[in-house]
N, C-alpha and C. Protein backbone atom coordinates (compact mmCIF):
# COMPACT_ATOMS: atom_id res chain seq x y z
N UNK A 1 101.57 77.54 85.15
CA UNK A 1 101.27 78.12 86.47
C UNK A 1 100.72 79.54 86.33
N UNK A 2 101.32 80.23 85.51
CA UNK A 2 100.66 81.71 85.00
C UNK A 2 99.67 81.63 84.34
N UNK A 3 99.50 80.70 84.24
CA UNK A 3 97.37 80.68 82.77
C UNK A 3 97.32 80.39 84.14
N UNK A 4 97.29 78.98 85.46
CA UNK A 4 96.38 79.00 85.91
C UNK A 4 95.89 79.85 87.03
N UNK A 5 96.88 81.32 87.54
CA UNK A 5 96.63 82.03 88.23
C UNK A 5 95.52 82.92 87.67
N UNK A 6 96.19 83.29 86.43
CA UNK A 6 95.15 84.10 85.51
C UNK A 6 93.79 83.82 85.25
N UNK A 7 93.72 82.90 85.11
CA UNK A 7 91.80 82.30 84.69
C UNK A 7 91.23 81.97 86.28
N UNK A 8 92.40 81.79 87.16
CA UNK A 8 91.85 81.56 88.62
C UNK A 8 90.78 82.23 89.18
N UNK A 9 89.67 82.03 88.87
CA UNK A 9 88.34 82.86 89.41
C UNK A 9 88.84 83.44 91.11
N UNK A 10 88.61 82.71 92.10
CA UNK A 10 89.07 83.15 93.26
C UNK A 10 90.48 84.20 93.51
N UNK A 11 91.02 84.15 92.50
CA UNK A 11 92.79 85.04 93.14
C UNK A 11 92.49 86.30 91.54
N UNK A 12 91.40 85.94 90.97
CA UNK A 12 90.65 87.15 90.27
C UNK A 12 89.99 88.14 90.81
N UNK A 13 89.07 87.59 91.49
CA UNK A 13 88.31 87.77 92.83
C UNK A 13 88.96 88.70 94.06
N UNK A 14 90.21 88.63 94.06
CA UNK A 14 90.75 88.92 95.08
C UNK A 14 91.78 90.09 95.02
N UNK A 15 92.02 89.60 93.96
CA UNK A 15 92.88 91.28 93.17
C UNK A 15 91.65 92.04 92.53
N UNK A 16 90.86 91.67 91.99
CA UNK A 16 89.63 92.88 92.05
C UNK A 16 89.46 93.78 93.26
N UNK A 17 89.20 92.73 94.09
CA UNK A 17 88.84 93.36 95.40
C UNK A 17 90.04 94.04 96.17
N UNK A 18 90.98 93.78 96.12
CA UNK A 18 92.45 93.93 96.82
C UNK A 18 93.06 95.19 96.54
N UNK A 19 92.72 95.77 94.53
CA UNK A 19 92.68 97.13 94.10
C UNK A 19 91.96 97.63 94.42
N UNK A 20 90.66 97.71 94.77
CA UNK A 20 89.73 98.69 94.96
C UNK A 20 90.01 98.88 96.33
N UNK A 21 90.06 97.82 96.93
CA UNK A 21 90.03 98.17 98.25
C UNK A 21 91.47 99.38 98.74
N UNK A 22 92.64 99.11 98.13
CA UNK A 22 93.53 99.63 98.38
C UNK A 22 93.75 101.46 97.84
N UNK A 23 92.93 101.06 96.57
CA UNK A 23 92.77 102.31 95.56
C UNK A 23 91.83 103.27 96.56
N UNK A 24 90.52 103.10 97.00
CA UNK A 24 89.90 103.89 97.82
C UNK A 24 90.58 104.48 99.18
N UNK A 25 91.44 103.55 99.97
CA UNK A 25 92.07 104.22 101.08
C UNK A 25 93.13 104.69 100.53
N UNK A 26 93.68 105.28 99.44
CA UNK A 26 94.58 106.24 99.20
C UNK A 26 93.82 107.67 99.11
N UNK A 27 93.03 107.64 97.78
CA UNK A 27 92.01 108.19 97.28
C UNK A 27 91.72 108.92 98.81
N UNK A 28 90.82 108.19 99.46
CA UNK A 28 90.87 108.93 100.78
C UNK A 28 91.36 109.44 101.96
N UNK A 29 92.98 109.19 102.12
CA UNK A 29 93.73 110.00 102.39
C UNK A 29 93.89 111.53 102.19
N UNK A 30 94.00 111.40 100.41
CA UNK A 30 94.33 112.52 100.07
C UNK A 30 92.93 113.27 100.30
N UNK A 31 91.70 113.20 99.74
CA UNK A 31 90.64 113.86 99.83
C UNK A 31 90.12 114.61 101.06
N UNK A 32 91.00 113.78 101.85
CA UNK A 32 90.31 114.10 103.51
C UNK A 32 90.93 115.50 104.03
N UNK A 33 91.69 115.42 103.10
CA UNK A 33 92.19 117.56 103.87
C UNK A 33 91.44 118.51 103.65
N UNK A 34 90.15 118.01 103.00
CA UNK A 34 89.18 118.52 102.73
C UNK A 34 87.86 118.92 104.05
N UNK A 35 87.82 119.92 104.54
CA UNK A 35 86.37 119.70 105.43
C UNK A 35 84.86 120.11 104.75
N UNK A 36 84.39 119.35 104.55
CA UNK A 36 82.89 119.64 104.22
C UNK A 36 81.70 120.12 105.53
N UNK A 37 80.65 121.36 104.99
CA UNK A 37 79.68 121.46 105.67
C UNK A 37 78.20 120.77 105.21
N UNK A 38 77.78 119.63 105.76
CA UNK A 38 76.74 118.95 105.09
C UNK A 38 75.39 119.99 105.02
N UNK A 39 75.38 120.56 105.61
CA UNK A 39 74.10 121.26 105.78
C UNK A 39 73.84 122.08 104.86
N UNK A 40 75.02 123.36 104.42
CA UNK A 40 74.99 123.79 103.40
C UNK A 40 75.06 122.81 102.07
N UNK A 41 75.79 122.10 101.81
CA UNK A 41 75.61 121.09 100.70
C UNK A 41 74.49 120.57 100.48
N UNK A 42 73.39 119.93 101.49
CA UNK A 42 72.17 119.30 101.16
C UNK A 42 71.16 120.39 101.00
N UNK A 43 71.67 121.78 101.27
CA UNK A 43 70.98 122.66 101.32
C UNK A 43 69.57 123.03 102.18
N UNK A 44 70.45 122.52 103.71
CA UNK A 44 69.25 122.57 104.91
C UNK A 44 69.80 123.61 105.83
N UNK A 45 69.25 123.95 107.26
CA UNK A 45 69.24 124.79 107.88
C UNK A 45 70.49 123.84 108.76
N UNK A 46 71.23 124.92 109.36
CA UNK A 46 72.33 124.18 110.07
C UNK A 46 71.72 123.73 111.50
N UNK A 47 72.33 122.23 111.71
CA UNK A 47 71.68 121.82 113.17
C UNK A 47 71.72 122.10 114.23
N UNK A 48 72.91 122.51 114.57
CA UNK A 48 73.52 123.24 115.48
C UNK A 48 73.18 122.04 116.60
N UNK A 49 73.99 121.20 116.54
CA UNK A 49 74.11 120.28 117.63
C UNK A 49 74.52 120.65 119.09
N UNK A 50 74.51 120.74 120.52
CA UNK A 50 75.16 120.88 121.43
C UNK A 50 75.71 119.52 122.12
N UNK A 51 76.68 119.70 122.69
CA UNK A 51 77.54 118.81 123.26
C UNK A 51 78.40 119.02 124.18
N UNK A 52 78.31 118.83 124.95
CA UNK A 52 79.25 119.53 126.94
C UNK A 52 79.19 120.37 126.63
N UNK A 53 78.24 122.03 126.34
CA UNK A 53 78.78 122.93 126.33
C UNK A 53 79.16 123.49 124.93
N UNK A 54 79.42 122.72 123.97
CA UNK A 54 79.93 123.15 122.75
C UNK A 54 79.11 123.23 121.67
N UNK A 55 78.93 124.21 120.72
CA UNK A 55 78.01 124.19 120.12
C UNK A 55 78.35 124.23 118.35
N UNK A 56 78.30 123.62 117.70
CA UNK A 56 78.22 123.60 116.18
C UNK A 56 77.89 122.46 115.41
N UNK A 57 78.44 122.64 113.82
CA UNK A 57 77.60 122.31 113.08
C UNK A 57 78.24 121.34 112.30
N UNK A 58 77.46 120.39 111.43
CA UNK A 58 77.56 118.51 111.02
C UNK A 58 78.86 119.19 109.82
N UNK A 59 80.43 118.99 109.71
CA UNK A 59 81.51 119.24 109.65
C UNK A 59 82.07 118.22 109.06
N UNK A 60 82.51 117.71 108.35
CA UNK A 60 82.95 116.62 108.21
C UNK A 60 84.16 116.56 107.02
N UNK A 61 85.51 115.62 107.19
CA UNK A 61 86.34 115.47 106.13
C UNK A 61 85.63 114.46 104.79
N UNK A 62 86.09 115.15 103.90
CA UNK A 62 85.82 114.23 102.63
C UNK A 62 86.06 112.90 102.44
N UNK A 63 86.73 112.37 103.12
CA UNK A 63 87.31 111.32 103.37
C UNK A 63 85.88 110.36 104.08
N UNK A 64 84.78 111.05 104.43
CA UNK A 64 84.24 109.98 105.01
C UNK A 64 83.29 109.66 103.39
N UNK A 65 83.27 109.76 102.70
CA UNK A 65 82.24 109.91 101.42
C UNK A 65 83.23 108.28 100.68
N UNK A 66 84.32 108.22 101.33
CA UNK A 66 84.89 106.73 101.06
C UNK A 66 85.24 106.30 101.85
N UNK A 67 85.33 106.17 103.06
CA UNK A 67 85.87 105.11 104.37
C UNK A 67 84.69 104.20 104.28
N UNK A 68 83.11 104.36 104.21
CA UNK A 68 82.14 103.51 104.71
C UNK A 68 82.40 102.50 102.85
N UNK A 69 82.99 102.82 101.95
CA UNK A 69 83.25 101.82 100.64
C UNK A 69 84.44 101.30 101.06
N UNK A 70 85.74 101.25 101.79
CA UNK A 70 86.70 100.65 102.28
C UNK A 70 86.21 99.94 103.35
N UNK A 71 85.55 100.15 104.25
CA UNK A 71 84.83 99.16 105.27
C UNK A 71 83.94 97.45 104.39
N UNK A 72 82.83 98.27 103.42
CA UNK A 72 81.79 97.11 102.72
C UNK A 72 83.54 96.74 102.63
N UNK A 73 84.42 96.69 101.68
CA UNK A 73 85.32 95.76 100.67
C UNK A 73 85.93 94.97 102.06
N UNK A 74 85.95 95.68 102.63
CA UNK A 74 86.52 94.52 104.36
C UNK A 74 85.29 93.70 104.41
N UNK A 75 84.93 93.98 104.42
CA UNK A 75 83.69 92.70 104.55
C UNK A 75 83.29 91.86 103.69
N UNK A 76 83.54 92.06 102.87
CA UNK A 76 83.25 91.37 101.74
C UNK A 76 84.63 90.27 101.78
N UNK A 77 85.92 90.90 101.52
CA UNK A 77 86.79 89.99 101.47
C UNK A 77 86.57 89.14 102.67
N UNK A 78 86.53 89.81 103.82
CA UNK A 78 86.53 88.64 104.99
C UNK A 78 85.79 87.89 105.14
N UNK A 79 84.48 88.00 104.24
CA UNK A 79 83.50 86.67 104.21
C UNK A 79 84.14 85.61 103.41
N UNK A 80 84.83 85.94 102.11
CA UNK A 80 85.25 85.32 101.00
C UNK A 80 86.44 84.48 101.48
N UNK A 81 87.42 85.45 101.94
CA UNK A 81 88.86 85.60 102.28
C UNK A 81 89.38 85.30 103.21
N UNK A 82 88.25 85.47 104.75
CA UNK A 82 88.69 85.29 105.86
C UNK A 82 89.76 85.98 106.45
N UNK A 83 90.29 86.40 107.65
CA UNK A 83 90.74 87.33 108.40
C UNK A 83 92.11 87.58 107.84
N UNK A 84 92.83 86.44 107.56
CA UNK A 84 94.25 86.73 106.81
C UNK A 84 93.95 87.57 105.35
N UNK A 85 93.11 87.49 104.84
CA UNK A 85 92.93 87.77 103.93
C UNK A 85 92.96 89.47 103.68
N UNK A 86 92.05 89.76 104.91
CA UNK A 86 91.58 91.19 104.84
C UNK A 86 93.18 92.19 106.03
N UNK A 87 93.40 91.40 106.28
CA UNK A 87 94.88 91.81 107.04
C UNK A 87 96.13 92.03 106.52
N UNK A 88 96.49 91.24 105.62
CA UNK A 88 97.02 91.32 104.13
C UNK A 88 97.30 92.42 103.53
N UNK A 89 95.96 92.77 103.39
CA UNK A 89 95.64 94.29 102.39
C UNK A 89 95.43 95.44 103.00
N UNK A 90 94.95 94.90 104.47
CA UNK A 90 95.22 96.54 105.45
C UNK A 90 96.69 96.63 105.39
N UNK A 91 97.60 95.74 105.96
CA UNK A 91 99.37 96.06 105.57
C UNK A 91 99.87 96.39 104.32
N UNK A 92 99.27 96.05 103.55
CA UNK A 92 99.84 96.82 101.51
C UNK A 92 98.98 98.11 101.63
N UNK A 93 97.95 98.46 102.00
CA UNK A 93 97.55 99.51 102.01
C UNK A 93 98.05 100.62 102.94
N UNK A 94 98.33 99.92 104.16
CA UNK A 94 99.26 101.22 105.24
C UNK A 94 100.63 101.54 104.33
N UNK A 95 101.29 100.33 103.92
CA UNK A 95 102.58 100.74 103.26
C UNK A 95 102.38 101.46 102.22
N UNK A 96 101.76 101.36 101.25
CA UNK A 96 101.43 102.26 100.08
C UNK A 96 101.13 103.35 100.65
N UNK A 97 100.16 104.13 101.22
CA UNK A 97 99.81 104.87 101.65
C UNK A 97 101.25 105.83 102.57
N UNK A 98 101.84 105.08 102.97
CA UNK A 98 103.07 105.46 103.69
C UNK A 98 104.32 106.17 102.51
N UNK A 99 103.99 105.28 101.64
CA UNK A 99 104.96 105.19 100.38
C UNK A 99 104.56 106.71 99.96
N UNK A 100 103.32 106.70 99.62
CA UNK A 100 102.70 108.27 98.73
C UNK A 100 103.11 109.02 99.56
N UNK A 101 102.71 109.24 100.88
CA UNK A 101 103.01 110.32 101.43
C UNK A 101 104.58 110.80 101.61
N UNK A 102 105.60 109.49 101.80
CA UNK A 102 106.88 109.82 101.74
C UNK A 102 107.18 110.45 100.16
N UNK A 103 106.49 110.19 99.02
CA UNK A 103 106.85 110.70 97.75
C UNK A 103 106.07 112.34 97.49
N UNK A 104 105.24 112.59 98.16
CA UNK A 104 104.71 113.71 98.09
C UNK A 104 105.63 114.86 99.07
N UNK A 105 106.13 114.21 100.36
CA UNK A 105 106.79 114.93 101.10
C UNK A 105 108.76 115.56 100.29
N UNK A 106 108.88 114.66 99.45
CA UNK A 106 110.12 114.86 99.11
C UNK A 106 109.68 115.78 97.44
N UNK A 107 108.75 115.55 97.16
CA UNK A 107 107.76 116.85 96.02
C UNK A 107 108.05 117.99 96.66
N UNK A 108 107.51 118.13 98.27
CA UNK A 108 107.12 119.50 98.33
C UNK A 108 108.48 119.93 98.39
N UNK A 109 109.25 119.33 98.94
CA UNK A 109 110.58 120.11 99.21
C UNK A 109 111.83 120.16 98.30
N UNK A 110 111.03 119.61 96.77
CA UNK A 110 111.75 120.38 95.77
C UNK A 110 111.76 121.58 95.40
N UNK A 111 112.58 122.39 94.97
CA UNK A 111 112.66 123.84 94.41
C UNK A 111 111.17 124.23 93.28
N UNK A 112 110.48 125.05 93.82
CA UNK A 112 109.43 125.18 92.44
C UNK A 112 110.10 125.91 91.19
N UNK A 113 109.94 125.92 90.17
CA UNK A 113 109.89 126.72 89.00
C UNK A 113 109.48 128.42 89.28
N UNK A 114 110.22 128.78 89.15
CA UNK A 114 109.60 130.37 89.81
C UNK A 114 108.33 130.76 88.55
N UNK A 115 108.60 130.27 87.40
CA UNK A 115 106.92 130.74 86.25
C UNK A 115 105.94 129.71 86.99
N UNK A 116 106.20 128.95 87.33
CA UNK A 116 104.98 128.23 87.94
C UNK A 116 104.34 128.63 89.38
N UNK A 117 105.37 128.85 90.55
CA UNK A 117 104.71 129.89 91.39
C UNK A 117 103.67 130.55 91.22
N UNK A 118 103.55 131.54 90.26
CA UNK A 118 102.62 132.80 89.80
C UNK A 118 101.82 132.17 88.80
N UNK A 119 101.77 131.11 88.13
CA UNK A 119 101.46 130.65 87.00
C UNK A 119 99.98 130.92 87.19
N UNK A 120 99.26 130.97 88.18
CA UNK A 120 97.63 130.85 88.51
C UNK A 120 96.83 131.72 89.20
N UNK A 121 97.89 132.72 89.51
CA UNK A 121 97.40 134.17 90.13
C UNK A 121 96.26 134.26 89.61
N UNK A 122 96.14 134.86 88.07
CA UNK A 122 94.66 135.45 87.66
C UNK A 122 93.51 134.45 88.17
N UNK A 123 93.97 133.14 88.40
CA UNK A 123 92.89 132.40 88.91
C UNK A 123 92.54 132.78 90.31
N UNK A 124 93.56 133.29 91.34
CA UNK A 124 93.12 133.61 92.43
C UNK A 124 94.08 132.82 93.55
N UNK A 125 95.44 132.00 92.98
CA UNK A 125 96.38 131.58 93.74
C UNK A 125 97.31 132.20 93.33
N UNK A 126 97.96 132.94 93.96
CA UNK A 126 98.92 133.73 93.96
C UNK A 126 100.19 132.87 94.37
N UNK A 127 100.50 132.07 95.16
CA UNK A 127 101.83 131.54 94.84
C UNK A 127 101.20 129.61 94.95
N UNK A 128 101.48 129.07 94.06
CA UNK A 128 101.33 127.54 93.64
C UNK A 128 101.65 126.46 94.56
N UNK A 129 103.30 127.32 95.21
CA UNK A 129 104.28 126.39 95.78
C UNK A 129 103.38 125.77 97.28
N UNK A 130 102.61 127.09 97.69
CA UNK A 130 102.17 127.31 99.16
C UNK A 130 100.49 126.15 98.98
N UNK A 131 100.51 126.90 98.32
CA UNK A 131 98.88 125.76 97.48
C UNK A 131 99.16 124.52 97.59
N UNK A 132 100.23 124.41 97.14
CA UNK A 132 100.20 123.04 96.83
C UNK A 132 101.02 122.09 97.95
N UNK A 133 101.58 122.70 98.53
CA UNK A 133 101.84 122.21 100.05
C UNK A 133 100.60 122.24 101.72
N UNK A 134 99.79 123.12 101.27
CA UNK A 134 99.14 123.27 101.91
C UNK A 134 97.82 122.34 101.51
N UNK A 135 97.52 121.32 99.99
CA UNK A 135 96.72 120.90 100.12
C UNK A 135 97.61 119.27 100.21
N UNK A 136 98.67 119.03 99.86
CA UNK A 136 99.38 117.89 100.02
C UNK A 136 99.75 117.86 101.32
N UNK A 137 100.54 118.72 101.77
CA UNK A 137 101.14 118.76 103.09
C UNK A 137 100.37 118.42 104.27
N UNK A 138 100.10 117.22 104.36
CA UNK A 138 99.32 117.07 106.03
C UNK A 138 100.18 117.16 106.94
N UNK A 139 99.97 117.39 108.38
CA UNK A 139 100.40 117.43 109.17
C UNK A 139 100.69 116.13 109.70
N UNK A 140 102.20 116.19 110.25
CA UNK A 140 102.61 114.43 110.45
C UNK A 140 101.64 113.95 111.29
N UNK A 141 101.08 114.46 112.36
CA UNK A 141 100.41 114.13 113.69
C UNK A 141 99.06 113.58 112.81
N UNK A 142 98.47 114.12 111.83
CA UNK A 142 97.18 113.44 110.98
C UNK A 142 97.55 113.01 110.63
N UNK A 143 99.00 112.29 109.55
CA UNK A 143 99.08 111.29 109.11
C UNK A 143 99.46 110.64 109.72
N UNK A 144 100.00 110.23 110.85
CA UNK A 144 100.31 109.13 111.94
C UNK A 144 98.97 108.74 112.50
N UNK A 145 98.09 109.67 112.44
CA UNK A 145 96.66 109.42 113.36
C UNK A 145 95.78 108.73 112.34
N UNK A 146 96.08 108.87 110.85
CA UNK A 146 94.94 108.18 110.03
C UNK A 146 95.03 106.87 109.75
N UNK A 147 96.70 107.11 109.65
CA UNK A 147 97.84 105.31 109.22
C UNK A 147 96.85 104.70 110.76
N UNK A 148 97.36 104.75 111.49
CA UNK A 148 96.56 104.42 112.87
C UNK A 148 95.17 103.76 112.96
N UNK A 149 94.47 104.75 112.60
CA UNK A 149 93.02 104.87 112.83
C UNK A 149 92.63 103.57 111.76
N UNK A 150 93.56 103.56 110.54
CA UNK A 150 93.19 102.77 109.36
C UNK A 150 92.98 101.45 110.16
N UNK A 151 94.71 100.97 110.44
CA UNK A 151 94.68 99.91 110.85
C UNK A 151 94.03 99.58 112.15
N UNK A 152 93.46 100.00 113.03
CA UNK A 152 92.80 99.50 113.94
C UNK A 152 91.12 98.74 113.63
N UNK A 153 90.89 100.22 112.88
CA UNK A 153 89.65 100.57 112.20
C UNK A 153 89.34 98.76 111.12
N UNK A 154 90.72 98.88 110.66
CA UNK A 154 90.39 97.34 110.05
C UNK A 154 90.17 96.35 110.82
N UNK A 155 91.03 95.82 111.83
CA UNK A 155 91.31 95.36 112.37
C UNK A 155 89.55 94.99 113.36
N UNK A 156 89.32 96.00 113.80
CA UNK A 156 87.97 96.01 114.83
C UNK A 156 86.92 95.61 113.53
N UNK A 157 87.26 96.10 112.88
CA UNK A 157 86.42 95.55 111.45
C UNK A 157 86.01 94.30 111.56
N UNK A 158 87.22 93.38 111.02
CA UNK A 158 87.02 91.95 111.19
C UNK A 158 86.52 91.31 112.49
N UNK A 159 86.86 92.09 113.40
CA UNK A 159 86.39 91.14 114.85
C UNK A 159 85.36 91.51 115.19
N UNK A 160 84.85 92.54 114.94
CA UNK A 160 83.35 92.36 115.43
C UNK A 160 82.63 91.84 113.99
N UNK A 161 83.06 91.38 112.80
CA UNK A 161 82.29 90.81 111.98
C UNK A 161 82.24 89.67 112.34
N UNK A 162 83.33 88.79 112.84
CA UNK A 162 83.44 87.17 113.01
C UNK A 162 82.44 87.00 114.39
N UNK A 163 82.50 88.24 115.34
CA UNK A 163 81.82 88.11 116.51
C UNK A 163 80.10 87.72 116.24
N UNK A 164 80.13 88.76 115.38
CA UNK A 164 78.59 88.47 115.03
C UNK A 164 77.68 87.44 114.19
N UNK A 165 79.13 87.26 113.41
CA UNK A 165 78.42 86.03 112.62
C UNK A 165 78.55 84.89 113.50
N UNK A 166 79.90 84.69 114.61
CA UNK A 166 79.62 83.81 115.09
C UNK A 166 77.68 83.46 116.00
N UNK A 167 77.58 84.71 116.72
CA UNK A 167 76.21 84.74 117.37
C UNK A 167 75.39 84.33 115.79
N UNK A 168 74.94 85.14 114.69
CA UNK A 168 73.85 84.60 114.10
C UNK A 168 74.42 83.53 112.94
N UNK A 169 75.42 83.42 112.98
CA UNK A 169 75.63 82.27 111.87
C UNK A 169 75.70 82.49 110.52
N UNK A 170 75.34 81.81 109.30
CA UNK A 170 75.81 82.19 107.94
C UNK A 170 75.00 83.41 107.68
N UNK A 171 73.64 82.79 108.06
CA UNK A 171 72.46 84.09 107.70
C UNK A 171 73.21 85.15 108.15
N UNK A 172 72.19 86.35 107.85
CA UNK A 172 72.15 87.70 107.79
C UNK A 172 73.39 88.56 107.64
N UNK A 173 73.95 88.22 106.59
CA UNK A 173 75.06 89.13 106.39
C UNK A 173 74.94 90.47 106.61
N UNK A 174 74.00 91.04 105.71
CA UNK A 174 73.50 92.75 106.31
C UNK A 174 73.84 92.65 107.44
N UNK A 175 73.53 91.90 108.47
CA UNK A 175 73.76 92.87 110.13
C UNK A 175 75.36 92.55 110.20
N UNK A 176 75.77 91.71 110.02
CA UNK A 176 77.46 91.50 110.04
C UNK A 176 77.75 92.72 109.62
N UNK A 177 77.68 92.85 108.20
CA UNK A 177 78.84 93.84 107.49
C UNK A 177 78.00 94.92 107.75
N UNK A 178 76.73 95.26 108.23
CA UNK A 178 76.60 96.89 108.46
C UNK A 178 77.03 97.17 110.12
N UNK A 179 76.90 96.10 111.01
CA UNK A 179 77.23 96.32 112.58
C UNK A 179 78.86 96.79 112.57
N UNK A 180 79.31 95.56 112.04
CA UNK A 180 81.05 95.56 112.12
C UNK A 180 81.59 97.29 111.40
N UNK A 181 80.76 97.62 110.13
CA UNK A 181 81.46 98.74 109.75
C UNK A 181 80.70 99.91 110.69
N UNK A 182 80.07 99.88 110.86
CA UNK A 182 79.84 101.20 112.23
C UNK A 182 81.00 101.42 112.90
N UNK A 183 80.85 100.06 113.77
CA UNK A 183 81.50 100.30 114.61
C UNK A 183 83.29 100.53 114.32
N UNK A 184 83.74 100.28 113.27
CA UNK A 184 84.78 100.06 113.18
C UNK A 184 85.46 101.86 112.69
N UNK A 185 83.70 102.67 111.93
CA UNK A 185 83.83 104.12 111.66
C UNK A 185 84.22 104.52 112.83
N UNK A 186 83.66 104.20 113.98
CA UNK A 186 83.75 105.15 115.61
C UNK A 186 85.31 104.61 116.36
N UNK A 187 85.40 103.88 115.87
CA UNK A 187 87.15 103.32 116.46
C UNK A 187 88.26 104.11 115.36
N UNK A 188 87.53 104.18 113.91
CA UNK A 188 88.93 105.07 113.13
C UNK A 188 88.68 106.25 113.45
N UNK A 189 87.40 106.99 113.44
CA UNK A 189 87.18 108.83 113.76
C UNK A 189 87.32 109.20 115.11
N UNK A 190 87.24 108.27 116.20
CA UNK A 190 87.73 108.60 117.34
C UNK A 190 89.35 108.48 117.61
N UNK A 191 90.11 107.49 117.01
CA UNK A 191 91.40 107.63 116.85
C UNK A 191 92.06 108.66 115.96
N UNK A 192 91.52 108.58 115.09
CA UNK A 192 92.43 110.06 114.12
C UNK A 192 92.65 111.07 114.73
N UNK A 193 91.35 111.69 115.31
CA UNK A 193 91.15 112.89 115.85
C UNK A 193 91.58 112.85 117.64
N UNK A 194 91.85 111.40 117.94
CA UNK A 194 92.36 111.56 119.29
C UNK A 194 93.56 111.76 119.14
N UNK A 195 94.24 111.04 118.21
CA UNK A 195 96.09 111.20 117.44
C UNK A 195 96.31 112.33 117.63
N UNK A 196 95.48 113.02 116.25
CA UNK A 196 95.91 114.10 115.82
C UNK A 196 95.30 115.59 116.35
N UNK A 197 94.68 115.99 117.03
CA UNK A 197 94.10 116.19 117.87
C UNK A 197 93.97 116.74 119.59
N UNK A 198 94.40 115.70 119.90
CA UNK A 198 94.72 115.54 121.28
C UNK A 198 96.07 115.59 121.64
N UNK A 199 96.51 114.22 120.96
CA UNK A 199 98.13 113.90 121.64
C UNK A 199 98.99 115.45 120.77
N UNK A 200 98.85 115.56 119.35
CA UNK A 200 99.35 115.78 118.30
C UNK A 200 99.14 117.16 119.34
N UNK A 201 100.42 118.45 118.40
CA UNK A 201 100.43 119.63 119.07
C UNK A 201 99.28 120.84 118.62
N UNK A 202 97.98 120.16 117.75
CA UNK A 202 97.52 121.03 117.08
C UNK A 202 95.90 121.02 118.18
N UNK A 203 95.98 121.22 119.03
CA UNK A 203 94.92 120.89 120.13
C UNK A 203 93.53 121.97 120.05
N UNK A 204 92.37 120.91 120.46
CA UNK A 204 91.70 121.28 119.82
C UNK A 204 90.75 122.03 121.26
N UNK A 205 90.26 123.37 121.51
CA UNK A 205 89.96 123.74 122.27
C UNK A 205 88.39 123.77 122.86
């Protein structure tokens, strides 16, 4: 029974896909406390978008440089895999993801090493402990809003993929898996930031 799981092309197939897929939405958890300015990075003039009144510039968490590679692997499994399939691994992935952050949270609130505190001053961090809570340490209200955003984000994933394939049928996968992951970006970045954001006490003015 163990050779024939092992040589099992399909449940090969599926733990390929099942790690990556899971490995990237951690990966991008953590990365996303990151904000990037695209404009300076591509090295263009800033756009300066307006919007009701508000005015600035294309901003973005690191985290999106892997959400649209966790979306393709939803699609992919759910062509292969079908909806249980890709639902599966959004729930091992919220729990894992839940898991790290509960193991990082009980990190920060160990005692540091007082030589390690200072250990990086000459580099230009003067205390480690604060560093390193401040780049681990999310705020619960973002991590309740991303766990969130994930699973919906999957979730709208699959249904507007089955929606569409139902309308065009086997053909045109491109429009399936590029329609479904759009839309499924504007259901997780509008939820995170409505979570965390809005409801959350860190309000955004």
């Amino acid at each position: 029974m163990k050779q024939h799981i092992i040589h099992h092309k399909p449940s090969i197939l599926f733990l390929t896909l099942g790690v990556f897929f899971v490995v990237n939405a951690l990966i991008a958890e953590f990365i996303g406390v990151k904000i990037f300015a695209l404009e300076p990075t591509l090295g263009i003039q800033n756009f300066n978008w307006n919007l009701f009144g508000e005015v600035g510039t294309l901003n973005f968490t690191v985290g999106v440089l892997l959400w649209p590679f966790v979306f393709i692997m939803t699609d992919i499994i759910n062509e292969y895999f079908g909806m249980k399939g890709v639902r599966r691994l959004s729930y091992m992935a919220i729990v894992f993801i839940i898991y790290a952050f509960v193991i990082i949270f009980i990190g920060i609130r160990l005692a540091p090493a007082s030589f390690w505190v200072g250990s990086y001053a000459e580099s230009g961090v003067p205390d480690m402990q604060s560093a390193y809570a401040a780049v681990f340490g999310q705020g619960m209200w973002i991590i309740a809003g991303s766990v969130l955003a994930f699973l919906i984000g999957q979730l709208a994933d699959v249904f507007f993929f089955h929606r569409i394939k139902a309308i065009t049928g086997e053909k045109r996968l491109w429009l399936r898996a590029t329609g479904s992951t759009a839309i499924s970006q504007i259901f997780d970045s509008v939820v995170v930031l409505y979570v965390a954001f809005v409801i959350g006490p860190q309000h955004w003015s």
